[in-house]
C-alpha atoms as a PDB file:
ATOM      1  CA  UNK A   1       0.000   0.000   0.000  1.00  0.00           C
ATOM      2  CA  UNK A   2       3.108   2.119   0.527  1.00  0.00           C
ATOM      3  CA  UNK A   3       3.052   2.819  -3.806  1.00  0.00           C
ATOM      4  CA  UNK A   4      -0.600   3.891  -3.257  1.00  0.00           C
ATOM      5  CA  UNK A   5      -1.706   7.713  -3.292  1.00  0.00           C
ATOM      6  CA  UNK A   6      -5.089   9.109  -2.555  1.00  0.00           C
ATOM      7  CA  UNK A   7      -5.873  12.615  -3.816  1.00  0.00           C
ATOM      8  CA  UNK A   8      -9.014  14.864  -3.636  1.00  0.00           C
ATOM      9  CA  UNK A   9      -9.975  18.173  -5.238  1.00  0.00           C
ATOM     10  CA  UNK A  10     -12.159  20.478  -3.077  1.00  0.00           C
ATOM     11  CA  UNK A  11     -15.802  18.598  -4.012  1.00  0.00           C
ATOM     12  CA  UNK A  12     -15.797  16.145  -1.266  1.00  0.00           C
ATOM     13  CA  UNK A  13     -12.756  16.111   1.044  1.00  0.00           C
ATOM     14  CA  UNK A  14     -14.398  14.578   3.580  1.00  0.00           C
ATOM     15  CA  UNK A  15     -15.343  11.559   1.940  1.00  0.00           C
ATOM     16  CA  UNK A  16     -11.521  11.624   0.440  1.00  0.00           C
ATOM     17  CA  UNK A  17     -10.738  11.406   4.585  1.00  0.00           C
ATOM     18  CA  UNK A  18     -13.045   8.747   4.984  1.00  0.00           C
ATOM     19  CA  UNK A  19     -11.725   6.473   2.027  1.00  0.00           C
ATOM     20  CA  UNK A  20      -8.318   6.797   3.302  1.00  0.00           C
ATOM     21  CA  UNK A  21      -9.143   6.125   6.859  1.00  0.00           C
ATOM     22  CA  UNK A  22     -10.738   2.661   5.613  1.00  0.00           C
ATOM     23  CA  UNK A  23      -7.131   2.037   3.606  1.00  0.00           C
ATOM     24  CA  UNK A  24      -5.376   3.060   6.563  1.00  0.00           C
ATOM     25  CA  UNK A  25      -3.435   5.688   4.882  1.00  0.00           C
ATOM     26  CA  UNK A  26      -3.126   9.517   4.792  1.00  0.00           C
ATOM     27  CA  UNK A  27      -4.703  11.679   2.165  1.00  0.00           C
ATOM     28  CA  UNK A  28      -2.215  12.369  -0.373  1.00  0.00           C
ATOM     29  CA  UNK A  29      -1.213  16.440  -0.240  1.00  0.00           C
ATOM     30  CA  UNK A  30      -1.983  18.785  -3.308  1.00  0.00           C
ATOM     31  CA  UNK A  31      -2.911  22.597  -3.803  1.00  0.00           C
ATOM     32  CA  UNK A  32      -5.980  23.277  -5.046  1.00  0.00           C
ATOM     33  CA  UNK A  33      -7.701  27.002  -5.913  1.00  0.00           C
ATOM     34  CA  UNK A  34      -8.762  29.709  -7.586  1.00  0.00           C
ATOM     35  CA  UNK A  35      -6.992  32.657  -8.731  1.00  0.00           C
ATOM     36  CA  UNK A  36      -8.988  36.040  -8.945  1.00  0.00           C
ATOM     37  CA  UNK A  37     -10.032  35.720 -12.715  1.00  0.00           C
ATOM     38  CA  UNK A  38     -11.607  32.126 -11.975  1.00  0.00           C
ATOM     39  CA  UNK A  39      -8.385  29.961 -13.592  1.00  0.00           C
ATOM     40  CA  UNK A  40      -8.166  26.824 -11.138  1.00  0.00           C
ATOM     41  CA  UNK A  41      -4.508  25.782 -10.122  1.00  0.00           C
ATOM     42  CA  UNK A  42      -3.726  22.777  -8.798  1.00  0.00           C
ATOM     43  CA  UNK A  43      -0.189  21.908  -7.730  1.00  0.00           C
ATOM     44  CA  UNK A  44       0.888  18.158  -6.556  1.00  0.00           C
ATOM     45  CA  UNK A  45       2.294  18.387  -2.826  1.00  0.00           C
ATOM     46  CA  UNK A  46       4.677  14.919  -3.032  1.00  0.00           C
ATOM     47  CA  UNK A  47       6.249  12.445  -5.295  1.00  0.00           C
ATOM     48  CA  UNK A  48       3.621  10.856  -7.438  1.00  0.00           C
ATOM     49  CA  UNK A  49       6.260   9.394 -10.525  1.00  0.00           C
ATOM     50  CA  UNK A  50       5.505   5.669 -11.267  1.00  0.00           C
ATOM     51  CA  UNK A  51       2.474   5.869  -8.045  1.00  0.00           C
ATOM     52  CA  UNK A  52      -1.130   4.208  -8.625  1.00  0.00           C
ATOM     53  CA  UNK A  53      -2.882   6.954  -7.855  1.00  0.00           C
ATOM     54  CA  UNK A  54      -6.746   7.649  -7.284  1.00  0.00           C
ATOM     55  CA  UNK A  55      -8.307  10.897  -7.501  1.00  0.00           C
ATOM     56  CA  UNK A  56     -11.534  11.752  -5.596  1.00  0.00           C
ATOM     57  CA  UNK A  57     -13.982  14.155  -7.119  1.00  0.00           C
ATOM     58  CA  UNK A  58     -17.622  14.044  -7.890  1.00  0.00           C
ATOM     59  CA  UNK A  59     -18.678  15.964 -10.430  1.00  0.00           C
ATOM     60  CA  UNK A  60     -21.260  17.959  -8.284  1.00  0.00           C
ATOM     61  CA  UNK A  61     -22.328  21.186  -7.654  1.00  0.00           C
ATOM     62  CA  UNK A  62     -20.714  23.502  -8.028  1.00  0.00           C
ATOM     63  CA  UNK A  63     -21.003  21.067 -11.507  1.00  0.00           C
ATOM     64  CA  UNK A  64     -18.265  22.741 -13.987  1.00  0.00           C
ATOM     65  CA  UNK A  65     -16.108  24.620 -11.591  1.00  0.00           C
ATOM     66  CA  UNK A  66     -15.605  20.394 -10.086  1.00  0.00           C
ATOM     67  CA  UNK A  67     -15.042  18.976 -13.606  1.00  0.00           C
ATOM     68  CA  UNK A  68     -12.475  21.857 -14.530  1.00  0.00           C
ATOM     69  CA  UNK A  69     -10.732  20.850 -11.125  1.00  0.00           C
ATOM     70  CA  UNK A  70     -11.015  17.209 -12.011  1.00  0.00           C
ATOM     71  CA  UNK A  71      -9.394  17.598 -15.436  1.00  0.00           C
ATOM     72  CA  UNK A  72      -6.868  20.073 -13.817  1.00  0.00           C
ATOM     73  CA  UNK A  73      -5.435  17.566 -11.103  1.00  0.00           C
ATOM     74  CA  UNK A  74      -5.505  14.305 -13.866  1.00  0.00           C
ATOM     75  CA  UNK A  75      -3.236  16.740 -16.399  1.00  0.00           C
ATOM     76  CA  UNK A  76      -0.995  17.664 -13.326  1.00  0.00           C
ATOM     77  CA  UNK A  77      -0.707  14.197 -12.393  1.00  0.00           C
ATOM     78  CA  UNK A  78      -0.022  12.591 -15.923  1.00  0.00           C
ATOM     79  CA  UNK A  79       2.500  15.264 -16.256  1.00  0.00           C
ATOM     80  CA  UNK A  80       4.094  14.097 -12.830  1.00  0.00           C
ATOM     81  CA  UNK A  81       4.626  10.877 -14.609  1.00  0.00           C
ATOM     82  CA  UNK A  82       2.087   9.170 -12.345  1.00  0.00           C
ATOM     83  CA  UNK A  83       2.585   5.890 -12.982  1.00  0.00           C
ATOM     84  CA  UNK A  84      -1.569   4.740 -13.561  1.00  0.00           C
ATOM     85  CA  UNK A  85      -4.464   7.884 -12.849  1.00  0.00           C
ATOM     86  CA  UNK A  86      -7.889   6.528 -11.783  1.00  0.00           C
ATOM     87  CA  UNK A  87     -10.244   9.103 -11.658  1.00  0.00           C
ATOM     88  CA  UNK A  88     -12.820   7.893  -8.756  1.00  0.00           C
ATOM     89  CA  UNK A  89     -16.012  10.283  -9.531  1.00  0.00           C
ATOM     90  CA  UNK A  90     -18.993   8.600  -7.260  1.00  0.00           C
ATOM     91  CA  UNK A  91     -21.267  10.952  -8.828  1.00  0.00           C
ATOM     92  CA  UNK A  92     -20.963  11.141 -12.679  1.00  0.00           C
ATOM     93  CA  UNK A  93     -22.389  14.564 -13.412  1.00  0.00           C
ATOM     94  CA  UNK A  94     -23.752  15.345 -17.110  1.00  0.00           C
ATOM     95  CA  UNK A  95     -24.796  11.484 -17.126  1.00  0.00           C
ATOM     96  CA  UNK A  96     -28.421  11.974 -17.785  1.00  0.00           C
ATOM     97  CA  UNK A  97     -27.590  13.556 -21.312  1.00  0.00           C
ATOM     98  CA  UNK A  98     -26.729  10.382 -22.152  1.00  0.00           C
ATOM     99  CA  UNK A  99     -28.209  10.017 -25.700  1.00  0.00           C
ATOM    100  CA  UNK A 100     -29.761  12.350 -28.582  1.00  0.00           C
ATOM    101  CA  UNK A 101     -33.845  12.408 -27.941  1.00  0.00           C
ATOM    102  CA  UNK A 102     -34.064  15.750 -29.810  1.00  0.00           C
ATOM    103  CA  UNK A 103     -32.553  17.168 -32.744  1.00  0.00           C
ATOM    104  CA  UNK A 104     -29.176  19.415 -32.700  1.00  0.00           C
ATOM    105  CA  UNK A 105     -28.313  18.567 -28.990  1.00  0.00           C
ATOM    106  CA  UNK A 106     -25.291  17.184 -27.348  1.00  0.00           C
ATOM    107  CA  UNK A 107     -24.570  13.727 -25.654  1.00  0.00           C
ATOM    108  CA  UNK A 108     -22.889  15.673 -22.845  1.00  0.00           C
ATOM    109  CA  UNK A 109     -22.209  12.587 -21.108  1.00  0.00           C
ATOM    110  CA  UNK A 110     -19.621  11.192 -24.118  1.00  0.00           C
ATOM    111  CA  UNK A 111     -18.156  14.258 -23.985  1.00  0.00           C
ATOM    112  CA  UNK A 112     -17.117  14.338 -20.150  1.00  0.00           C
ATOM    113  CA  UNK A 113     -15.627  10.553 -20.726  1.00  0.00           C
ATOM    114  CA  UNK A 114     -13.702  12.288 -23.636  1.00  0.00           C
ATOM    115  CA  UNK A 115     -12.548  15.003 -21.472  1.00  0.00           C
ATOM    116  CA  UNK A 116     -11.569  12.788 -18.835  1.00  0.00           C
ATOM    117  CA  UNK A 117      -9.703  10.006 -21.264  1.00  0.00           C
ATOM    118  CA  UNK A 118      -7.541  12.756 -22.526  1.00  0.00           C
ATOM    119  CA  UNK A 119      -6.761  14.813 -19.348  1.00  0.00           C
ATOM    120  CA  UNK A 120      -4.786  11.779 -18.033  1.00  0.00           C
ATOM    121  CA  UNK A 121      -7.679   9.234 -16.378  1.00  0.00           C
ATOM    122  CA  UNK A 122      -6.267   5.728 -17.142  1.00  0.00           C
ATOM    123  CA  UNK A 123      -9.554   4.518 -15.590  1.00  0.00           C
ATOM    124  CA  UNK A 124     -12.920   5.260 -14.075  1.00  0.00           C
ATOM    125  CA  UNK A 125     -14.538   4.230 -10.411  1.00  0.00           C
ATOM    126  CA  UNK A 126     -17.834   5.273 -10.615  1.00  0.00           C
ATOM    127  CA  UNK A 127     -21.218   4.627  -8.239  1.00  0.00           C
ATOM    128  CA  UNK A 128     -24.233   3.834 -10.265  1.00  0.00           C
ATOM    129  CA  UNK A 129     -24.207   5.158 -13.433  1.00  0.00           C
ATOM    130  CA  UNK A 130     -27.456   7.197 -14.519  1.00  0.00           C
ATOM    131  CA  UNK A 131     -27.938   4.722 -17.573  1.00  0.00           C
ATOM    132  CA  UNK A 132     -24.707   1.779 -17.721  1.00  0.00           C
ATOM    133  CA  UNK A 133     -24.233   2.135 -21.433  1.00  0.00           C
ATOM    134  CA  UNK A 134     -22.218   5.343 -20.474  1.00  0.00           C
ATOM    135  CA  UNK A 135     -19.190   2.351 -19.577  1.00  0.00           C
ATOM    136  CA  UNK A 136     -19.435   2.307 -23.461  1.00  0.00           C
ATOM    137  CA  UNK A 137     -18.463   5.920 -23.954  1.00  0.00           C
ATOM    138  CA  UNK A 138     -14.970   5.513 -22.328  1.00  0.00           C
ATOM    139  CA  UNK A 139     -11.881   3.690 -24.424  1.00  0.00           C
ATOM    140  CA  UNK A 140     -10.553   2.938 -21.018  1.00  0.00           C
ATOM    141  CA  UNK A 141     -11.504   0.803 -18.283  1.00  0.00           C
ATOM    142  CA  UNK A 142     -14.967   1.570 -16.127  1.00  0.00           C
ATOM    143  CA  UNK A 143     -15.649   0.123 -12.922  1.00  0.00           C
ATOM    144  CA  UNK A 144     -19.184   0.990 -11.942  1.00  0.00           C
ATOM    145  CA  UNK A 145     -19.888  -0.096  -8.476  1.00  0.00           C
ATOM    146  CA  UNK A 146     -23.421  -0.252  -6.342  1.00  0.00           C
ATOM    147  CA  UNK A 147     -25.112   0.908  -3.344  1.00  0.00           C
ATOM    148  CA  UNK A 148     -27.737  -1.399  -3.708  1.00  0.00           C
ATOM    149  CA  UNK A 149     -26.532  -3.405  -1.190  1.00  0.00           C
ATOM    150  CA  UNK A 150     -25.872  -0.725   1.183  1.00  0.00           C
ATOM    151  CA  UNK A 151     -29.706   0.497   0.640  1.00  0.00           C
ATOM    152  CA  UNK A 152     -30.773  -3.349   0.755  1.00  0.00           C
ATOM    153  CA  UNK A 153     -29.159  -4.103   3.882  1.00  0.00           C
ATOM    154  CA  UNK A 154     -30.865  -0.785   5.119  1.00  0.00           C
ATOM    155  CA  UNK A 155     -33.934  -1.934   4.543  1.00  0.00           C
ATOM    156  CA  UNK A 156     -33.278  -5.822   5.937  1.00  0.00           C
ATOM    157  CA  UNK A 157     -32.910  -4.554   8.925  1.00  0.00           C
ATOM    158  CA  UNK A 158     -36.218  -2.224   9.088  1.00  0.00           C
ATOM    159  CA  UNK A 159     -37.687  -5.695   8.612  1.00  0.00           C
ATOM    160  CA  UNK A 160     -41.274  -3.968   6.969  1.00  0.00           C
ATOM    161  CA  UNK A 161     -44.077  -6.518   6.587  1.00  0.00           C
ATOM    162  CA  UNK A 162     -45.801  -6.377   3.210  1.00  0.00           C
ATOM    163  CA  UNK A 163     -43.252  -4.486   1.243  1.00  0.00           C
ATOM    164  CA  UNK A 164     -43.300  -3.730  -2.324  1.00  0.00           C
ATOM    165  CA  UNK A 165     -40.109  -2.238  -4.045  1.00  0.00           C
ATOM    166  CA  UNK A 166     -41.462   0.520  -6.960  1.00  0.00           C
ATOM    167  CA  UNK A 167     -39.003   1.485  -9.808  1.00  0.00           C
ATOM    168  CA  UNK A 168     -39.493   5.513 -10.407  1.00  0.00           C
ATOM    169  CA  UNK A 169     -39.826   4.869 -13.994  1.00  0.00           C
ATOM    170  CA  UNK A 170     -39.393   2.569 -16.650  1.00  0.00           C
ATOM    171  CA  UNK A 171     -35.232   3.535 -17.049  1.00  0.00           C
ATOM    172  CA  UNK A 172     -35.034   2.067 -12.877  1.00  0.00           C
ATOM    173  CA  UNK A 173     -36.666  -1.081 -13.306  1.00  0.00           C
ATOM    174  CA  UNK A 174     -33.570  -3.451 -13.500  1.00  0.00           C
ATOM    175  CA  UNK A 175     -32.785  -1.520 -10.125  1.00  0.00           C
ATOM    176  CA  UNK A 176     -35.761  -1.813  -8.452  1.00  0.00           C
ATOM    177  CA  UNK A 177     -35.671  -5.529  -9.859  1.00  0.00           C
ATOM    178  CA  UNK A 178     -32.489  -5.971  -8.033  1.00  0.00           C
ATOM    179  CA  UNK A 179     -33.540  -4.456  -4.782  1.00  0.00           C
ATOM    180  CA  UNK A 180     -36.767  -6.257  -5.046  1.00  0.00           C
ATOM    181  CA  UNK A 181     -34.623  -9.670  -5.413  1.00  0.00           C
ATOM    182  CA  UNK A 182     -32.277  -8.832  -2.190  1.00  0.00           C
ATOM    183  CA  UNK A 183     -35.292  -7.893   0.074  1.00  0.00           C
ATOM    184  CA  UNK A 184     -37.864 -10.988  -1.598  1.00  0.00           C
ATOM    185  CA  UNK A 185     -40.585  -8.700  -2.266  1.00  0.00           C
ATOM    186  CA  UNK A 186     -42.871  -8.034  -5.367  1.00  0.00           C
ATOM    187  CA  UNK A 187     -41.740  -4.825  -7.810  1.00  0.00           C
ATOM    188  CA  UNK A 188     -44.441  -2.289  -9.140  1.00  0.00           C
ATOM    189  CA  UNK A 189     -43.079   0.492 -12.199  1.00  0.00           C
ATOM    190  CA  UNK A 190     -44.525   3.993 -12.239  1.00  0.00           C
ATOM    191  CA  UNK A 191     -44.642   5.094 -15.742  1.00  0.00           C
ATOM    192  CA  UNK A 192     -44.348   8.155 -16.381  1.00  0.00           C
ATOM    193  CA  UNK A 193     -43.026  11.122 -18.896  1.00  0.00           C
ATOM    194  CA  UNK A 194     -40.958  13.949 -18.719  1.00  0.00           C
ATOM    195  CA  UNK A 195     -42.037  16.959 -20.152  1.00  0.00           C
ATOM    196  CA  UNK A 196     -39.641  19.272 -22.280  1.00  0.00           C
ATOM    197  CA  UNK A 197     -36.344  20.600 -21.119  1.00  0.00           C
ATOM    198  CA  UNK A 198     -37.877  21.463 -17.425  1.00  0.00           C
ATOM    199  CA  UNK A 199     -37.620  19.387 -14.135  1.00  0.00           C
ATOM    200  CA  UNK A 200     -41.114  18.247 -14.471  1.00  0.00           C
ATOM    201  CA  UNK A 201     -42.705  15.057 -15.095  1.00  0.00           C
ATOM    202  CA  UNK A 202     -45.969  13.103 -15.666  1.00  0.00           C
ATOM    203  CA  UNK A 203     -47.093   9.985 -13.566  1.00  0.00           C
ATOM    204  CA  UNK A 204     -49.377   8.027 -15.934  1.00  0.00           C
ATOM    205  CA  UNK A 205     -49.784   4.992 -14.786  1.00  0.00           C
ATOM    206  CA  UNK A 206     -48.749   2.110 -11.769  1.00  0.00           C
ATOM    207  CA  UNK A 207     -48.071  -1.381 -13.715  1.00  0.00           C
ATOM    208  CA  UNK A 208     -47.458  -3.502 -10.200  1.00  0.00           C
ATOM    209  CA  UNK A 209     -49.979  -4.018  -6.739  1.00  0.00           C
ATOM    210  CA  UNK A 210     -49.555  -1.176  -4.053  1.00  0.00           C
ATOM    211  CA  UNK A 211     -52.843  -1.061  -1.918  1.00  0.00           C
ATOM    212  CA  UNK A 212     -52.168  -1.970   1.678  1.00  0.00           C
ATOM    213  CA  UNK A 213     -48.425  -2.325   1.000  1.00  0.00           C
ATOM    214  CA  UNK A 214     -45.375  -0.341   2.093  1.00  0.00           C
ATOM    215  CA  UNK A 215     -44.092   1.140  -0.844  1.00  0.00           C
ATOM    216  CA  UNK A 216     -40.131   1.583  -1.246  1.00  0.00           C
ATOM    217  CA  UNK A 217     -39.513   3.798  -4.237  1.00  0.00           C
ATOM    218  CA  UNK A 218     -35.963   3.553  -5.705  1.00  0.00           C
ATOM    219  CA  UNK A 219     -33.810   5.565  -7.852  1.00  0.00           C
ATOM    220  CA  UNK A 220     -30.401   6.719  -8.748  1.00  0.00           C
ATOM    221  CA  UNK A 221     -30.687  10.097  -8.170  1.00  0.00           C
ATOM    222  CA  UNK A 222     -32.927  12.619  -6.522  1.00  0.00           C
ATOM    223  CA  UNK A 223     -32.683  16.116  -7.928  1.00  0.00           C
ATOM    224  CA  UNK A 224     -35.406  18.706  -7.066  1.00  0.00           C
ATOM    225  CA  UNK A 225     -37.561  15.491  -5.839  1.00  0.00           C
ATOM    226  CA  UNK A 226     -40.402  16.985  -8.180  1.00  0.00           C
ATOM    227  CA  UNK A 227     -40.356  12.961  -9.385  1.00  0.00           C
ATOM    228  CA  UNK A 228     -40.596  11.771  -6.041  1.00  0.00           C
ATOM    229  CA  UNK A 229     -43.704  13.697  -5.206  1.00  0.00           C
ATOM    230  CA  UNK A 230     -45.681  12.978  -8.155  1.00  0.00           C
ATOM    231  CA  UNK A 231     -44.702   9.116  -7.636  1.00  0.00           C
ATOM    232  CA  UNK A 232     -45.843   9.632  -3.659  1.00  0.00           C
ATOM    233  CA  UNK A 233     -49.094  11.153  -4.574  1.00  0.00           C
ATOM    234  CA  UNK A 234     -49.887   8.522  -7.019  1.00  0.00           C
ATOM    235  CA  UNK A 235     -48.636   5.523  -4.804  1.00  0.00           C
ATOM    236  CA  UNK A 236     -51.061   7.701  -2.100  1.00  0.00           C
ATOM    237  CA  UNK A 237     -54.028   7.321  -4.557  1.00  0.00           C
ATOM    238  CA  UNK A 238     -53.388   3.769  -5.419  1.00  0.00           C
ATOM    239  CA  UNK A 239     -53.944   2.706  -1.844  1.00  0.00           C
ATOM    240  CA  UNK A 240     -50.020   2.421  -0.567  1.00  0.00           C
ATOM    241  CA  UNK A 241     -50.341   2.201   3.063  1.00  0.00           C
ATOM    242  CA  UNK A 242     -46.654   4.214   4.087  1.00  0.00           C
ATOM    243  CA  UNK A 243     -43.746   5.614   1.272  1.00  0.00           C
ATOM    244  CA  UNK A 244     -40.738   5.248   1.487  1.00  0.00           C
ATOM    245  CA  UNK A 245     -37.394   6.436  -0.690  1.00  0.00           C
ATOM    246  CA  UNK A 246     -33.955   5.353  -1.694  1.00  0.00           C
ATOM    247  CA  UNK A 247     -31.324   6.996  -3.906  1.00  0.00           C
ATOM    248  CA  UNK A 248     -27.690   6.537  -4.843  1.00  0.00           C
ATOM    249  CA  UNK A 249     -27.313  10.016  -5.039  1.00  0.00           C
ATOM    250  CA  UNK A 250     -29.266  12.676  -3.089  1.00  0.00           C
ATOM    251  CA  UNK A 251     -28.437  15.976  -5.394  1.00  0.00           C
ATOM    252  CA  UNK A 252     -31.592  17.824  -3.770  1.00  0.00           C
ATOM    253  CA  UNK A 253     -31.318  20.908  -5.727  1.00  0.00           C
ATOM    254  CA  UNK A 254     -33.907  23.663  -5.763  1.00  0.00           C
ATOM    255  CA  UNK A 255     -37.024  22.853  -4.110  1.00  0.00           C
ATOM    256  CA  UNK A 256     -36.001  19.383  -2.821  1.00  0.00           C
ATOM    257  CA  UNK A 257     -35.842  19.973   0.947  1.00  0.00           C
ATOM    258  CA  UNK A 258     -38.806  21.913   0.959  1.00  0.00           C
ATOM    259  CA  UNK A 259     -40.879  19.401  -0.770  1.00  0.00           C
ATOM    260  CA  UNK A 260     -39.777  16.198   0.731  1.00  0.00           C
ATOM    261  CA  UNK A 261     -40.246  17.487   4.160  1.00  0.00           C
ATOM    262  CA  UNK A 262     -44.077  18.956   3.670  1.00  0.00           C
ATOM    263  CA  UNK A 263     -44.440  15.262   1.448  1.00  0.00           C
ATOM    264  CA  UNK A 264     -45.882  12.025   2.567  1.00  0.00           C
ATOM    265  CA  UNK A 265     -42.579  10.023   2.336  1.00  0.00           C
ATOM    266  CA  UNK A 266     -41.758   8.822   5.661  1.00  0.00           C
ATOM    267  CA  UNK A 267     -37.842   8.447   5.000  1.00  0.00           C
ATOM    268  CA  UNK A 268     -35.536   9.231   2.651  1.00  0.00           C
ATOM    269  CA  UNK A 269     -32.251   7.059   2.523  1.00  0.00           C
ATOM    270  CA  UNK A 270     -28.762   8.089   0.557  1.00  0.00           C
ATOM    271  CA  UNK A 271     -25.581   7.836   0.632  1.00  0.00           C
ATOM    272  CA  UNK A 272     -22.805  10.207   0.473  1.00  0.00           C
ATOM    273  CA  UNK A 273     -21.749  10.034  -2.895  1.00  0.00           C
ATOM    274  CA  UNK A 274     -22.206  13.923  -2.715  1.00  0.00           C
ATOM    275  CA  UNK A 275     -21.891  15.734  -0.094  1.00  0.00           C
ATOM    276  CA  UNK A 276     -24.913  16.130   1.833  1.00  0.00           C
ATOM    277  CA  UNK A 277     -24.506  19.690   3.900  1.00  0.00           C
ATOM    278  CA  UNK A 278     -25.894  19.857   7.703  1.00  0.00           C
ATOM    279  CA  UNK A 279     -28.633  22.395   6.064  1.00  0.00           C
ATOM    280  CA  UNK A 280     -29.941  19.386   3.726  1.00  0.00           C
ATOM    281  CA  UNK A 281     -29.886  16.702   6.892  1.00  0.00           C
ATOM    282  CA  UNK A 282     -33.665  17.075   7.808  1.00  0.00           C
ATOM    283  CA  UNK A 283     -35.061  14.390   9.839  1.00  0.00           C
ATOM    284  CA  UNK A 284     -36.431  12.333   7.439  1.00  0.00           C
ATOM    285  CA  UNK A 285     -33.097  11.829   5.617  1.00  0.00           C
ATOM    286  CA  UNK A 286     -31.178   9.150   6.373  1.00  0.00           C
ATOM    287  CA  UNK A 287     -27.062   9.359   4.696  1.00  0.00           C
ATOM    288  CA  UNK A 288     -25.868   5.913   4.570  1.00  0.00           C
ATOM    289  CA  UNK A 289     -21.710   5.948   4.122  1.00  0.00           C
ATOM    290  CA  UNK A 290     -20.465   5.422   1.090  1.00  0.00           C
ATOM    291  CA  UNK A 291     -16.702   5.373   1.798  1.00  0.00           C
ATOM    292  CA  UNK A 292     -16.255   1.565   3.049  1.00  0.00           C
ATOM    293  CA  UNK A 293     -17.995   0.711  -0.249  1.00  0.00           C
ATOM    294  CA  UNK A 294     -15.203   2.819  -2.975  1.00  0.00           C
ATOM    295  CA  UNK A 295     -12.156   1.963  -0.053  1.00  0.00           C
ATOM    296  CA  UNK A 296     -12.419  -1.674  -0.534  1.00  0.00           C
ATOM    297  CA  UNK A 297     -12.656  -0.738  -5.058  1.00  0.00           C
ATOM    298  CA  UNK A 298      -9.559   1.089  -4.784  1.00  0.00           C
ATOM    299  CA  UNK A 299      -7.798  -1.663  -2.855  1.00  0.00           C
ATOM    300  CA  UNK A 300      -8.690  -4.385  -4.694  1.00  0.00           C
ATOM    301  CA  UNK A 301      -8.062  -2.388  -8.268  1.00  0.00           C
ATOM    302  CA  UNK A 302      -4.561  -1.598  -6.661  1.00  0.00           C
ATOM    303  CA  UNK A 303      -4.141  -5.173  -6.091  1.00  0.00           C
ATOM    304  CA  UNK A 304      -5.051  -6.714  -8.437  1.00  0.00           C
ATOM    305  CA  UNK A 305      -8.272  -8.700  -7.258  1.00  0.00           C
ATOM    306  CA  UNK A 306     -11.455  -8.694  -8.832  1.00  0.00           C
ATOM    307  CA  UNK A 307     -13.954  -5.719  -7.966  1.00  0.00           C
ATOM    308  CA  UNK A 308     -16.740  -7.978  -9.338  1.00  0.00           C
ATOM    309  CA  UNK A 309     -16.624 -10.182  -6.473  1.00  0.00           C
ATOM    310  CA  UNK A 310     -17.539  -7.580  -4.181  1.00  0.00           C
ATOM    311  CA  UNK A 311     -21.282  -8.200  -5.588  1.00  0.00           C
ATOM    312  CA  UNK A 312     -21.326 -12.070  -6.016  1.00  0.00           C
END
């Protein structure tokens, strides 16, 4: 572990900490800011030639000023001569523009894996992808890892009696399948539409048996959770006798605070993929820790042992 280094830009340090404190080793040193006109600088603290080294950044909000920093520290390490980059980015910003569904727009999410390829990343570690086909836009290995079994374990141990797992829309049903399978209960779909460019959708219709059941909705991301409350109110309608929610990655821009806490939802549960400020941490949401989860990735990618088997 000695040839190992751990960096982080200034998106989530503290989960940086927390992935290094699993590994048992200290967060590799760097200097990273802003001069006056907005130019980001990033200087490498310590010998880095011939390391593995792993850089932590999401690419959340503050959305482009992180991906600038992200490119920043790979070209500063490739030109260190780090010996392999893997750019660790739990939450893969731009991933929902993932594919053209209208004419002259961009597939923003290609482009980032571009960016990323030729800044220096010799690899990706990634948590749950918005759609997995963007493993397909990279020419260099992806690892895409999980927190369903973080949420399913959750949720074991709640021990609900008549549960039903709902997928938020057609796009989540192989992950609602999957928590459905870990937890032995039946899954319901919501189908719905989104309309236009806005943050606004349509629930039209529940394919799956709700009444009289505890309903666990389950998604990769919550944004403004304008989704989540049109799913709640139809589950609510349908006869669901509590709601419950589970994301990967709790973005709750806008709105989102606001709305879950004057919803029906009961609990929210997340992890820490981004970071989730003390202003955010109403009662009913729950941050699960993410850190164990991308700690044991970058060990066993530094090793040499399959990150596969972490699921099996």
């Amino acid at each position: 572990m000695d040839e190992l280094k751990v960096l982080c830009g200034r998106a989530h340090p503290a989960l940086a900490k927390a992935i290094t404190d699993y590994l048992g080793i200290g967060l590799g040193r760097c200097e990273v800011k802003q001069f006056s006109n907005e130019n980001t600088f990033v200087r490498i603290m310590e010998n880095v030639r011939q390391r593995d080294t792993f850089v932590v950044q999401p690419i959340s909000s503050p959305v482009n000023n992180n991906l600038v920093e992200l490119l920043i520290m790979l070209d500063a390490l490739k030109r260190a001569s780090a010996g392999r980059i893997t750019a660790v980015i739990p939450y893969y910003g731009y991933g929902r523009t993932d594919k053209k569904d209208q004419p002259r727009v961009p597939i923003t999410a290609k482009l980032v894996a571009d960016l990323l390829t030729v800044a220096g990343a010799s690899r990706v570690l990634t948590v749950d992808l918005h759609a997995a086909q963007i493993q397909g836009f990279f020419n260099i290995p992806v690892d895409e890892l999980t927190a369903l079994n973080i949420l399913g374990n959750y949720y074991k141990e709640k021990a609900f009696k008549d549960v039903v797992v709902v997928a938020s829309d057609i796009g989540a049903t192989k992950r609602g399948r999957d928590l459905g399978a870990m937890l032995n209960v039946p899954l319901a779909i919501m189908e719905k539409r989104r309309l236009g460019n806005e943050d606004r959708t349509e629930t039209l219709n529940v394919i799956g048996d709700v009444k009289g059941k505890v309903a666990i909705t389950v998604d990769d991301e919550i944004d403004t959770a304008g989704s989540l409350m049109e799913v709640a109110s139809t589950l609510i309608d349908r006869g669901a006798l509590e709601i419950h929610a589970c994301c990967t990655h709790p973005i709750l821009s806008g709105p989102a605070i606001e709305r879950i806490a004057a919803s029906p939802v009961k609990e929210v549960v997340v992890t820490d993929t981004v970071p989730v400020p003390e202003s955010k941490r109403i009662d009913k949401i729950t941050v699960l820790p993410i850190a164990p989860l991308l700690g044991e990735a970058i060990k066993r990618i530094h090793t040499g042992q399959s990150v596969g088997a972490m699921f099996e």
